[in-house]
PDB file of N, CA and C in Angstrom:
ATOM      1  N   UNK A   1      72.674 -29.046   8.404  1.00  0.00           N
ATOM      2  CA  UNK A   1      71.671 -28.059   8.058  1.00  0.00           C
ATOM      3  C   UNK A   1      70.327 -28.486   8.668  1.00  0.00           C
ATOM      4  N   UNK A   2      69.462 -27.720   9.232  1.00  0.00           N
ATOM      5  CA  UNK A   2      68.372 -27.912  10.078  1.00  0.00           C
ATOM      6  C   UNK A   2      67.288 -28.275   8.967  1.00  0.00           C
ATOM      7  N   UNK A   3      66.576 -29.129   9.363  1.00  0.00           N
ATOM      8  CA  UNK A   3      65.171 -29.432   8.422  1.00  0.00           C
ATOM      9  C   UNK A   3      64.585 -27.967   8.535  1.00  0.00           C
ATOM     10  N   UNK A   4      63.358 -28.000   6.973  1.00  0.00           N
ATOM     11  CA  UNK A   4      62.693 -27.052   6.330  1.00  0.00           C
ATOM     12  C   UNK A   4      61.415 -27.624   7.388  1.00  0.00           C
ATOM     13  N   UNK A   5      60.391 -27.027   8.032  1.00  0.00           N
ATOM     14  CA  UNK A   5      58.987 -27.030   8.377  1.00  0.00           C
ATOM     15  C   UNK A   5      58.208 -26.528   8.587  1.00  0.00           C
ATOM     16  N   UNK A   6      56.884 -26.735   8.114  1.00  0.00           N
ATOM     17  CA  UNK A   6      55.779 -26.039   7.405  1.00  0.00           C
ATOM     18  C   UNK A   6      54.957 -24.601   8.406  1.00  0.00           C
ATOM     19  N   UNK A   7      55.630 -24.793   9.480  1.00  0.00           N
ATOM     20  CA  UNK A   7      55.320 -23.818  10.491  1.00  0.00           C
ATOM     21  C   UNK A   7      56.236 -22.669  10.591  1.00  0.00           C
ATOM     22  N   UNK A   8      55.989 -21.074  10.571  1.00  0.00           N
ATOM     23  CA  UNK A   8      56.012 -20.602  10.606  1.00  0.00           C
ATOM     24  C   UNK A   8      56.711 -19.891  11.705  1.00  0.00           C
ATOM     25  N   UNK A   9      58.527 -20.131  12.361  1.00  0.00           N
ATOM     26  CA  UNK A   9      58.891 -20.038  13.681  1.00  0.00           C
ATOM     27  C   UNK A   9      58.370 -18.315  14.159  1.00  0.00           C
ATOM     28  N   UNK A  10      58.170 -17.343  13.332  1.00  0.00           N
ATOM     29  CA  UNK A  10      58.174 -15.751  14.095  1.00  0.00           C
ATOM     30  C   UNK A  10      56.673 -16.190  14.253  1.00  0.00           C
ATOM     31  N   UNK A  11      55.736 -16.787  13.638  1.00  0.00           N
ATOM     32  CA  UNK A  11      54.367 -16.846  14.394  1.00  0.00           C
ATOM     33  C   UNK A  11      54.475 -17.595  15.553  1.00  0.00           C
ATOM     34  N   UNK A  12      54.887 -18.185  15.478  1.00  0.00           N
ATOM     35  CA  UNK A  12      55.203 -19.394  16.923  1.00  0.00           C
ATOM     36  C   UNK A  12      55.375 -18.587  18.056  1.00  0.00           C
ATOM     37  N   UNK A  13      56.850 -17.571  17.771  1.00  0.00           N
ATOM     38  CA  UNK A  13      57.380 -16.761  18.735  1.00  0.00           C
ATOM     39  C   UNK A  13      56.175 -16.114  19.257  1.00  0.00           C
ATOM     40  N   UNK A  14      55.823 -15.348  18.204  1.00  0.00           N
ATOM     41  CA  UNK A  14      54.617 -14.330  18.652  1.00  0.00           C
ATOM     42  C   UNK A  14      53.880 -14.872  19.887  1.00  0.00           C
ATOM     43  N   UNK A  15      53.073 -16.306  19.430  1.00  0.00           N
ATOM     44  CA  UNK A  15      52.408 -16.905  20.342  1.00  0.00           C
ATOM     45  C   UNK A  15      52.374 -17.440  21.805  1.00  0.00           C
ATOM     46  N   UNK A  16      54.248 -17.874  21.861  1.00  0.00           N
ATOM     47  CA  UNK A  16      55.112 -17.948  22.859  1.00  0.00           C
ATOM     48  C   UNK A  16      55.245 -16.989  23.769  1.00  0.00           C
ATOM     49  N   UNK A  17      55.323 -15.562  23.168  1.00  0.00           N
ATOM     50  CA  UNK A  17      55.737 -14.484  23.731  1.00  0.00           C
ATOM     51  C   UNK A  17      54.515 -14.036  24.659  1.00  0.00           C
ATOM     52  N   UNK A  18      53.576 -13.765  23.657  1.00  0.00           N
ATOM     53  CA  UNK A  18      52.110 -13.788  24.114  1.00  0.00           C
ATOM     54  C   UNK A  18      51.579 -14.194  24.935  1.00  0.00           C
ATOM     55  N   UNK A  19      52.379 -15.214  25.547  1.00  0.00           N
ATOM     56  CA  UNK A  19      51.381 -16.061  27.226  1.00  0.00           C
ATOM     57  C   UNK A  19      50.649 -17.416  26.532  1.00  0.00           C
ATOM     58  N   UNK A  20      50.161 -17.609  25.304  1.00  0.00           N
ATOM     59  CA  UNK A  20      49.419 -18.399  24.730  1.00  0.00           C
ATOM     60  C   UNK A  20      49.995 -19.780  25.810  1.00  0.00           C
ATOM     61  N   UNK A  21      48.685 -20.567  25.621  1.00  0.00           N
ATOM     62  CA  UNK A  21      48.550 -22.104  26.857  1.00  0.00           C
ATOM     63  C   UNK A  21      49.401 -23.095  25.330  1.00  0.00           C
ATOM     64  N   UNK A  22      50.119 -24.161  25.981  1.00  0.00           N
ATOM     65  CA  UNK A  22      50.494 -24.998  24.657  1.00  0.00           C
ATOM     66  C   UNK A  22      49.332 -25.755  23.888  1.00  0.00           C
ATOM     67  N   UNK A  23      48.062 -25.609  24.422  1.00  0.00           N
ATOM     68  CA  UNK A  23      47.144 -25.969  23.790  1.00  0.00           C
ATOM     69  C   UNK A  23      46.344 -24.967  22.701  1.00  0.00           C
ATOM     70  N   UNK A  24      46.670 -23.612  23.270  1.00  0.00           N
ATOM     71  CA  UNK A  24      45.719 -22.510  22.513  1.00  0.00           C
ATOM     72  C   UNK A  24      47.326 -22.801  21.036  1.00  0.00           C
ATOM     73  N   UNK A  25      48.757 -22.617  21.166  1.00  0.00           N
ATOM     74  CA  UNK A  25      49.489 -22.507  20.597  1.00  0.00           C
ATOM     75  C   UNK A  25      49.174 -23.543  19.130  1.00  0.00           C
ATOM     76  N   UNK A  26      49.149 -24.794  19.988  1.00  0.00           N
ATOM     77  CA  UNK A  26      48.599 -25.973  18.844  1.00  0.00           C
ATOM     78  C   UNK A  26      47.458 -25.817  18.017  1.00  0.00           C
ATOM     79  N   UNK A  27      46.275 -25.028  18.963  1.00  0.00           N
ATOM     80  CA  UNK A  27      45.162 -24.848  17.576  1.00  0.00           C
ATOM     81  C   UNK A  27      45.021 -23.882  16.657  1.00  0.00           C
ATOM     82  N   UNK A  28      45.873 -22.453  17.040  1.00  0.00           N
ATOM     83  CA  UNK A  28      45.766 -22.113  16.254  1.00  0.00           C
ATOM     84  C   UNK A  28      47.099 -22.221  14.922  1.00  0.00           C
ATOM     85  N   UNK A  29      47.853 -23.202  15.397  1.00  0.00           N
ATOM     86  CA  UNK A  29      48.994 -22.955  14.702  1.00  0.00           C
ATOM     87  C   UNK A  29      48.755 -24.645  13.311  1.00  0.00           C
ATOM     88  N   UNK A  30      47.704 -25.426  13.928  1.00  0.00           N
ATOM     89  CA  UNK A  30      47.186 -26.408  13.336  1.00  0.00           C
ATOM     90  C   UNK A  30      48.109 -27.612  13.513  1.00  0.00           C
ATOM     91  N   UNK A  31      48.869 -27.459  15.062  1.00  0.00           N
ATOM     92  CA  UNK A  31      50.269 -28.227  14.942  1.00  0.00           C
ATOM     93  C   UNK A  31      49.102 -29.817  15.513  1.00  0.00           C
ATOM     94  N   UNK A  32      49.668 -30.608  15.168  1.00  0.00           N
ATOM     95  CA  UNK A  32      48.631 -32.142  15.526  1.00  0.00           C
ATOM     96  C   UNK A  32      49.178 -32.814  16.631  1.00  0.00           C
ATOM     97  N   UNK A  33      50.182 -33.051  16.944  1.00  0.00           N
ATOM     98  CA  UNK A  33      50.838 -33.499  18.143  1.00  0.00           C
ATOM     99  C   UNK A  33      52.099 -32.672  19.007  1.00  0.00           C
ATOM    100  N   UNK A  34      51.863 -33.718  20.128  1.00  0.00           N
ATOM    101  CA  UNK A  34      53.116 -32.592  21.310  1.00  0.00           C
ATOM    102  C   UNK A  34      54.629 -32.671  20.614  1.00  0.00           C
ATOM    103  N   UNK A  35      55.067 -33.779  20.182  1.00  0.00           N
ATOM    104  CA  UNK A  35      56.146 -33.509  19.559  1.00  0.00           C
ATOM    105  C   UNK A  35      56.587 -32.657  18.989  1.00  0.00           C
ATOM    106  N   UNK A  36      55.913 -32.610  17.398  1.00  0.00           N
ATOM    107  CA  UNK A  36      55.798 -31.631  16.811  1.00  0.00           C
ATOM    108  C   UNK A  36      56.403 -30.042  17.689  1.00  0.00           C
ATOM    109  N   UNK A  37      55.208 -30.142  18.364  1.00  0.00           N
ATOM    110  CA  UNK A  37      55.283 -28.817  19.539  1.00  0.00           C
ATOM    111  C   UNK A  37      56.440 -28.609  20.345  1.00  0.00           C
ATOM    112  N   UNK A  38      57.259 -29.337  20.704  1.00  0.00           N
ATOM    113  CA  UNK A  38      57.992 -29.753  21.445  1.00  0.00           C
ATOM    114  C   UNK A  38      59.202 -29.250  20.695  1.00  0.00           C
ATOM    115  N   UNK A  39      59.452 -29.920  19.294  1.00  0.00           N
ATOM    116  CA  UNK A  39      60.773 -29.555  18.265  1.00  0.00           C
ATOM    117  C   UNK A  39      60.627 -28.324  18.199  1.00  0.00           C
ATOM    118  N   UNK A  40      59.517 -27.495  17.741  1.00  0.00           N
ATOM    119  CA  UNK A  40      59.355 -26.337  17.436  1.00  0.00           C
ATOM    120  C   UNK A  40      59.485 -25.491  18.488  1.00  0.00           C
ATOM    121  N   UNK A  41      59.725 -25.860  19.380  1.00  0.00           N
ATOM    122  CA  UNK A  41      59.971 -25.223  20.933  1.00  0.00           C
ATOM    123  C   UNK A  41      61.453 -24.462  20.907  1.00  0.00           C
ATOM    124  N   UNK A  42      61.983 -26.526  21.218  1.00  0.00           N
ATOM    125  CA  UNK A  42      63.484 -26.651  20.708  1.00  0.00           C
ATOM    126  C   UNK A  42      64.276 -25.853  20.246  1.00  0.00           C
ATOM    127  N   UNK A  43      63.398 -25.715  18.690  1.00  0.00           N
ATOM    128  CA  UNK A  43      64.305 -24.860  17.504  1.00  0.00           C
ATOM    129  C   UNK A  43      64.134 -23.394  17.532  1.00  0.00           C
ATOM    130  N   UNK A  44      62.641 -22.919  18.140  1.00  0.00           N
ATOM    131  CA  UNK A  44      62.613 -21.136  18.492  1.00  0.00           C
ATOM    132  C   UNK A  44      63.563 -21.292  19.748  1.00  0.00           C
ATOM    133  N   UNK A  45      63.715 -21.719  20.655  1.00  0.00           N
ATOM    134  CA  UNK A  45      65.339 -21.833  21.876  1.00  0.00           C
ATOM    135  C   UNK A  45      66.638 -21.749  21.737  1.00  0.00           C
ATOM    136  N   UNK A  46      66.720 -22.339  20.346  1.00  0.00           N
ATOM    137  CA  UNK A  46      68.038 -22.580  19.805  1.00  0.00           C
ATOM    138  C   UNK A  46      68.549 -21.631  19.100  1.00  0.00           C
ATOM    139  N   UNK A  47      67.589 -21.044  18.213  1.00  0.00           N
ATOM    140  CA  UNK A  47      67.909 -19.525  17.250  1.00  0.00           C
ATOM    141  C   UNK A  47      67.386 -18.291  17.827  1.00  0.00           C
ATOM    142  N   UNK A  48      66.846 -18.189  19.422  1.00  0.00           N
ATOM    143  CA  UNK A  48      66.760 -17.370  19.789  1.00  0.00           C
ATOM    144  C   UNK A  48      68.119 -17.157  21.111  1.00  0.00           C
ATOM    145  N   UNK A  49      68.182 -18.105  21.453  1.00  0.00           N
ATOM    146  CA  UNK A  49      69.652 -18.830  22.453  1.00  0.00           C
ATOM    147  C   UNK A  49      68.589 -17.872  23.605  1.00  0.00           C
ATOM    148  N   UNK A  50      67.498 -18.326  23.829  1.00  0.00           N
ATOM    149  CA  UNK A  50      66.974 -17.696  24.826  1.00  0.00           C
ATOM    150  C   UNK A  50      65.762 -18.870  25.996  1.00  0.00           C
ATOM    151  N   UNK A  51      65.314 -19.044  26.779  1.00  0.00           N
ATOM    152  CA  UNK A  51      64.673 -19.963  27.308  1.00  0.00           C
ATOM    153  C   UNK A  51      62.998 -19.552  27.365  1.00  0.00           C
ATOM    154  N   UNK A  52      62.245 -20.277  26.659  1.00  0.00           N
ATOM    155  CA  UNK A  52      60.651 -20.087  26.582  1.00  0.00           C
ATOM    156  C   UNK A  52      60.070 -21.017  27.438  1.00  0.00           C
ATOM    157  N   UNK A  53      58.922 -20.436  28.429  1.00  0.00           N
ATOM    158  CA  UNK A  53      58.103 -21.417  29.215  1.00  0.00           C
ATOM    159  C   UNK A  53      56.844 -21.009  28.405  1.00  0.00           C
ATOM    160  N   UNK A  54      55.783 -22.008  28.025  1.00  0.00           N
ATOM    161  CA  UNK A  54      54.794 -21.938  27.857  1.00  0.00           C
ATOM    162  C   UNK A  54      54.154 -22.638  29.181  1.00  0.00           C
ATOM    163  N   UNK A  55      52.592 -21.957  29.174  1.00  0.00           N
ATOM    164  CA  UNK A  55      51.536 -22.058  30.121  1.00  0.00           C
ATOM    165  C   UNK A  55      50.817 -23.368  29.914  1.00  0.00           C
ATOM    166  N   UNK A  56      51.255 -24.467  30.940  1.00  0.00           N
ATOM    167  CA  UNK A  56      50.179 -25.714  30.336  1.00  0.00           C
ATOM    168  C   UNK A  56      49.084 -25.769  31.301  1.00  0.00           C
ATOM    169  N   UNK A  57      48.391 -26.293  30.404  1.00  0.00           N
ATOM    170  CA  UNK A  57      46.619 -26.183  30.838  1.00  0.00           C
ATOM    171  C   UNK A  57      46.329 -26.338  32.284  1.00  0.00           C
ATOM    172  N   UNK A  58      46.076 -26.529  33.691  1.00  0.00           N
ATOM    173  CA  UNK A  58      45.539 -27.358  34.875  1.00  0.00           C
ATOM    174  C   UNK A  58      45.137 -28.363  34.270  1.00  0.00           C
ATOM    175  N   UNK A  59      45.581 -29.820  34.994  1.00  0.00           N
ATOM    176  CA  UNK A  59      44.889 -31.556  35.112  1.00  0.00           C
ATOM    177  C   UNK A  59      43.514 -30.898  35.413  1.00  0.00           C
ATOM    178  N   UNK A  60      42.985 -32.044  34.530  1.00  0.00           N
ATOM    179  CA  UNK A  60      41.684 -31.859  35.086  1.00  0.00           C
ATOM    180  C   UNK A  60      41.367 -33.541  35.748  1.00  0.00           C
ATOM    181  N   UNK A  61      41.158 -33.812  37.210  1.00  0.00           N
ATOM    182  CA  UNK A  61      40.857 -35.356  37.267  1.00  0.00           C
ATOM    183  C   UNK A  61      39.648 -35.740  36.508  1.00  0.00           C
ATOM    184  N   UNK A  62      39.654 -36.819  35.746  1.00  0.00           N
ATOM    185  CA  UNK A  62      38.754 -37.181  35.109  1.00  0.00           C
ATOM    186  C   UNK A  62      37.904 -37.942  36.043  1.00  0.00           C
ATOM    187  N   UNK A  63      36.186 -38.059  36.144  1.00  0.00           N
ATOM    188  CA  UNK A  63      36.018 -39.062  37.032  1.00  0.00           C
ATOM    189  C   UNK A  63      35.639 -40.586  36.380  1.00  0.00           C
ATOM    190  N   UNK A  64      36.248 -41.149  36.706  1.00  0.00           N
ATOM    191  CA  UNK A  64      35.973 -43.015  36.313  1.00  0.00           C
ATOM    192  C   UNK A  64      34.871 -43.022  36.510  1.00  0.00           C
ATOM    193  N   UNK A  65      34.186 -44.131  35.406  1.00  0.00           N
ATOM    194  CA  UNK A  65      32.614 -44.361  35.450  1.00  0.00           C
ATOM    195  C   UNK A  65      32.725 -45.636  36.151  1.00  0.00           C
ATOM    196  N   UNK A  66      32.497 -46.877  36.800  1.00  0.00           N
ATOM    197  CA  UNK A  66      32.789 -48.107  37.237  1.00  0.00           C
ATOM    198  C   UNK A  66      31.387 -48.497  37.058  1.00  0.00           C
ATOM    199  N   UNK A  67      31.731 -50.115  36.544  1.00  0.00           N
ATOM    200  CA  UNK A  67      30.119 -50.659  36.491  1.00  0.00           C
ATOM    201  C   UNK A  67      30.244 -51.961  37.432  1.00  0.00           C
ATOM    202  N   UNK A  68      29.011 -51.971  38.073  1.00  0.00           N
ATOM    203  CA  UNK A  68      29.284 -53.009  39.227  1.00  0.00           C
ATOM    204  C   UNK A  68      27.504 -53.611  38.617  1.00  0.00           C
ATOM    205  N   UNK A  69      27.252 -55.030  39.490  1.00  0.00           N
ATOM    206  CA  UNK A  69      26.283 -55.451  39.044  1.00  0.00           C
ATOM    207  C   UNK A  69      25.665 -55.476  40.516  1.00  0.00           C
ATOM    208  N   UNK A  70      24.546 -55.900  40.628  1.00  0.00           N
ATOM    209  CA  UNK A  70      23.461 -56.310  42.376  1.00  0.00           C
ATOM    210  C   UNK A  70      23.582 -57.458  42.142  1.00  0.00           C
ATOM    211  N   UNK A  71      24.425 -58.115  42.973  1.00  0.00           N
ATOM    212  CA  UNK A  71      24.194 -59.617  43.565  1.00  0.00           C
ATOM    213  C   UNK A  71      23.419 -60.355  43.049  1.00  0.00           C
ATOM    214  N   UNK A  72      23.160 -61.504  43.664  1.00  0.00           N
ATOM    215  CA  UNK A  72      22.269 -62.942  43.949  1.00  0.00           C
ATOM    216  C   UNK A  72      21.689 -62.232  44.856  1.00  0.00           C
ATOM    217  N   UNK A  73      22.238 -61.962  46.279  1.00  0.00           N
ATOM    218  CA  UNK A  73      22.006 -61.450  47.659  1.00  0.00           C
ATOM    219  C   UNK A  73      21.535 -60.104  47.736  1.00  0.00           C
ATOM    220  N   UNK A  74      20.803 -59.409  46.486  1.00  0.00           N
ATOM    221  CA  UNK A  74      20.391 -57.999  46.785  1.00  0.00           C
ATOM    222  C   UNK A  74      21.647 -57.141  47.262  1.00  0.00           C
ATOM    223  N   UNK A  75      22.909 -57.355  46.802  1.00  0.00           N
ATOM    224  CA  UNK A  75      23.912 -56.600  47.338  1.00  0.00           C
ATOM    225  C   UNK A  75      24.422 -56.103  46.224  1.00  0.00           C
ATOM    226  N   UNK A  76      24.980 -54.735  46.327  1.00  0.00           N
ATOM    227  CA  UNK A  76      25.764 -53.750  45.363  1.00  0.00           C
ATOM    228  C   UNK A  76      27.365 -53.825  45.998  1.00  0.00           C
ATOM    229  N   UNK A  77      28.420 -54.663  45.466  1.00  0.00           N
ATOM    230  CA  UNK A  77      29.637 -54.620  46.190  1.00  0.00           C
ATOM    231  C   UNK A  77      30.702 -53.591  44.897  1.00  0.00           C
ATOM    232  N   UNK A  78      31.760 -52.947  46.070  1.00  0.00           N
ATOM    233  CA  UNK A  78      32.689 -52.185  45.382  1.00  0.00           C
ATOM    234  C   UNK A  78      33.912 -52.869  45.761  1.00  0.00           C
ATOM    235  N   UNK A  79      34.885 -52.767  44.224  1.00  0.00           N
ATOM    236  CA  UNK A  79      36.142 -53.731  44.873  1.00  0.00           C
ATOM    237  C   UNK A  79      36.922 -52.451  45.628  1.00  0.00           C
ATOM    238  N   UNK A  80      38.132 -53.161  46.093  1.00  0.00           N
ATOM    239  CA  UNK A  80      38.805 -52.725  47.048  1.00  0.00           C
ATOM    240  C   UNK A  80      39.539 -51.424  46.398  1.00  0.00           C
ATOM    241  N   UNK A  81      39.710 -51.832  45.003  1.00  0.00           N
ATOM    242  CA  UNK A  81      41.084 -51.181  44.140  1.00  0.00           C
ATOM    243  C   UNK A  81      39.818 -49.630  43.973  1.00  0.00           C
ATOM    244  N   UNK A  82      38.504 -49.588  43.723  1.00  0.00           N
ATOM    245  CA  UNK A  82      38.219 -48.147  43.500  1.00  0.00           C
ATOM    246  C   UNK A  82      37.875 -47.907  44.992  1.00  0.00           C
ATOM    247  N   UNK A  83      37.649 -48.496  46.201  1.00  0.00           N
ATOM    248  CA  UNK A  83      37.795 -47.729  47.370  1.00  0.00           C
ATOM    249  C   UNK A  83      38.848 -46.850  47.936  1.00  0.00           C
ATOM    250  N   UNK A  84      39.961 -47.989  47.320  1.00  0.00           N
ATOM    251  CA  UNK A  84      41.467 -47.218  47.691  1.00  0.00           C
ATOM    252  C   UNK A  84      41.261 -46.108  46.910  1.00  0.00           C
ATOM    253  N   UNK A  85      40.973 -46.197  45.514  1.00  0.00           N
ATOM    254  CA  UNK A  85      40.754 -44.851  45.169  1.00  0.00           C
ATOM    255  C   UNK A  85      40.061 -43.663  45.669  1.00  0.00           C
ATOM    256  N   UNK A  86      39.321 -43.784  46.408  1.00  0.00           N
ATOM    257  CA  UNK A  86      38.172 -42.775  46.577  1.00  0.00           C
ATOM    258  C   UNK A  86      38.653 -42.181  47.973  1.00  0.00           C
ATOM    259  N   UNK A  87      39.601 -42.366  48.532  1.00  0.00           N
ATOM    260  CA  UNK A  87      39.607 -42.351  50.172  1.00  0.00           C
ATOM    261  C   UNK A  87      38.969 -42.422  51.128  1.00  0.00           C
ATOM    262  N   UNK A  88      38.009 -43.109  50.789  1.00  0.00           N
ATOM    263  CA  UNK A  88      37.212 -43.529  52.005  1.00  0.00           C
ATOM    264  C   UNK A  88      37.651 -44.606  52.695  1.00  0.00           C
ATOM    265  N   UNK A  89      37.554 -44.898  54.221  1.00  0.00           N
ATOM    266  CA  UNK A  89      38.054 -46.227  54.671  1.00  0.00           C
ATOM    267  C   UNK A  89      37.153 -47.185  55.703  1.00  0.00           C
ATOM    268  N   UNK A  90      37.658 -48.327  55.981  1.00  0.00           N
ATOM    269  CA  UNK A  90      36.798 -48.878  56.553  1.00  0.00           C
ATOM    270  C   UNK A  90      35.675 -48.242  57.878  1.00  0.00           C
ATOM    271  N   UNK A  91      34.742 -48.344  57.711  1.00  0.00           N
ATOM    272  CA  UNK A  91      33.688 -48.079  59.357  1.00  0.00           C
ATOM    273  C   UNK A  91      32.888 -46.691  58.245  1.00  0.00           C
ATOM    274  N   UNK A  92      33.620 -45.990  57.390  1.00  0.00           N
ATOM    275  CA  UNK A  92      32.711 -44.993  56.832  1.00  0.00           C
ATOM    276  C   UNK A  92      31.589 -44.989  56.778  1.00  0.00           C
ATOM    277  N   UNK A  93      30.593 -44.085  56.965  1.00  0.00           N
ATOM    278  CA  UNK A  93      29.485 -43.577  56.835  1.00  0.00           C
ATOM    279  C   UNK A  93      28.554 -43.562  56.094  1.00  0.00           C
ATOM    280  N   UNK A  94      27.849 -44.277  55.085  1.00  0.00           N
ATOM    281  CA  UNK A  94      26.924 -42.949  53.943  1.00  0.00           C
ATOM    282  C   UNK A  94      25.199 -43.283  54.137  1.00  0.00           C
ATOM    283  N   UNK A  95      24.958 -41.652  53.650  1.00  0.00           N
ATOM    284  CA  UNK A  95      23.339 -41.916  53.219  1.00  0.00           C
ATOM    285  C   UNK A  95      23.035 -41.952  52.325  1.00  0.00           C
ATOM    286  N   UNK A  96      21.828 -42.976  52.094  1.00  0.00           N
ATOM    287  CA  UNK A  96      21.333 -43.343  50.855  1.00  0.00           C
ATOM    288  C   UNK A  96      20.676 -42.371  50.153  1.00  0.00           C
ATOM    289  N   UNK A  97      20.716 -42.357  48.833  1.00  0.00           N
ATOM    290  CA  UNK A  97      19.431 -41.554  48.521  1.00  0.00           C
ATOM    291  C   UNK A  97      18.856 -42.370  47.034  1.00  0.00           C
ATOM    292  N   UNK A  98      17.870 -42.876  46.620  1.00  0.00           N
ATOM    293  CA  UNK A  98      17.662 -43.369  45.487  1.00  0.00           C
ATOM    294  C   UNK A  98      16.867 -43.190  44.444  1.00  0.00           C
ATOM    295  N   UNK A  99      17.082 -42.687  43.709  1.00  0.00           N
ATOM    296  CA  UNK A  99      16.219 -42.052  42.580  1.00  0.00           C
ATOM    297  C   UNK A  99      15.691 -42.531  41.770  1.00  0.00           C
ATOM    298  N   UNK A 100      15.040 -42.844  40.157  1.00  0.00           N
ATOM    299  CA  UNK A 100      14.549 -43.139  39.356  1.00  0.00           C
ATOM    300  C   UNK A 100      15.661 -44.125  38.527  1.00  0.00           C
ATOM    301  N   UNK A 101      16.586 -43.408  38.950  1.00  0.00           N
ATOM    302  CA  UNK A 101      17.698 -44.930  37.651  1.00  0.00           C
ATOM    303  C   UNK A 101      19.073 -44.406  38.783  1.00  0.00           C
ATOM    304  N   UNK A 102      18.887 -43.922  39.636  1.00  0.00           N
ATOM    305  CA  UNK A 102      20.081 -43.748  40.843  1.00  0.00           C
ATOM    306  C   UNK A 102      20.227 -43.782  41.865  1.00  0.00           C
ATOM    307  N   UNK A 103      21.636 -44.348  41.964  1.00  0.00           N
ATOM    308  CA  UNK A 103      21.389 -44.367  43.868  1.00  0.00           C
ATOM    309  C   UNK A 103      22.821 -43.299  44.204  1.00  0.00           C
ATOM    310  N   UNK A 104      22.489 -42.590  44.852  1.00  0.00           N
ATOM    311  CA  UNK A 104      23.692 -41.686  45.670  1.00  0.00           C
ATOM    312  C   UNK A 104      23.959 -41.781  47.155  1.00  0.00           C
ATOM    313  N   UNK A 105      24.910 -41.749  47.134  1.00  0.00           N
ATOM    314  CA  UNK A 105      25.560 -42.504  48.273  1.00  0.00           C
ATOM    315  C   UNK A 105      27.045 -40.936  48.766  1.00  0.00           C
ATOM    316  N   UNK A 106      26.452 -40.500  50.168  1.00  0.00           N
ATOM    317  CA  UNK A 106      27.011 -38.746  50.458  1.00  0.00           C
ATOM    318  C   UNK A 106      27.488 -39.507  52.006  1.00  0.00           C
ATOM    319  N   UNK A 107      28.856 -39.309  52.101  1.00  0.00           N
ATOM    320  CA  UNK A 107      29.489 -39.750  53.393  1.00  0.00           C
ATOM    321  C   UNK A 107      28.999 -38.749  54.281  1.00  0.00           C
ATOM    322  N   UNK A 108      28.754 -39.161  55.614  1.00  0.00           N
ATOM    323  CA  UNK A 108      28.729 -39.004  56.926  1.00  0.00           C
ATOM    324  C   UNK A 108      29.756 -38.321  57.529  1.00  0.00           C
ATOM    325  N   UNK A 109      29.665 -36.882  57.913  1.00  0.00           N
ATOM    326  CA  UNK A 109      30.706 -36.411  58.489  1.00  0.00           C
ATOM    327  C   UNK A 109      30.602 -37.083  59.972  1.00  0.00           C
ATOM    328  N   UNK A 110      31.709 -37.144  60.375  1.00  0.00           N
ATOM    329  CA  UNK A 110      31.488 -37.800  61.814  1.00  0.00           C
ATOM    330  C   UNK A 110      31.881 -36.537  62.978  1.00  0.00           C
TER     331      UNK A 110
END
């Protein structure tokens, strides 16, 4: 016999049916984690014997903050591991620009 849970599967459907993002689904349904979301997926699939895609959000890249310090030598160095990140490569380009508490740094098209 299938567990009893506190959610409501024909509202679910509704929401499913609806286009709802699995994130809009979770807030208004007050569900707290993907699991959760996930079983309840499961179980409207299973008693509907039908296949549901919900709409998940676009990644958004987050951008890394990195803290680096200025030298002994008046130098600002970046390690290798966030260059690889950034795709920039050796001989690259940039201009400075330096502001009040910043420095920006805009590659050189070549």
């Amino acid at each position: 016999m299938a567990r009893k849970t506190k959610y409501d599967l024909n509202d679910f459907r509704e929401l499913v049916v609806n286009g709802k993002s699995k994130i809009e689904i979770m807030k208004d349904m007050d569900i707290k984690n993907h699991p959760t979301f996930n079983n309840l997926m499961l179980k409207l699939m299973d008693e509907d014997k039908k296949y549901y895609q919900v709409k998940e959000p676009k990644k958004t890249t987050k951008k890394r903050q990195i803290t680096v310090k200025i030298g002994k030598n008046q130098t600002l160095s970046l390690s290798s591991k966030v260059l690889s990140e950034s795709g920039f490569k050796p001989g690259d380009t940039f201009t400075v620009k330096i502001f009040k508490n910043r420095i920006n740094l805009t590659l050189v098209e070549k």
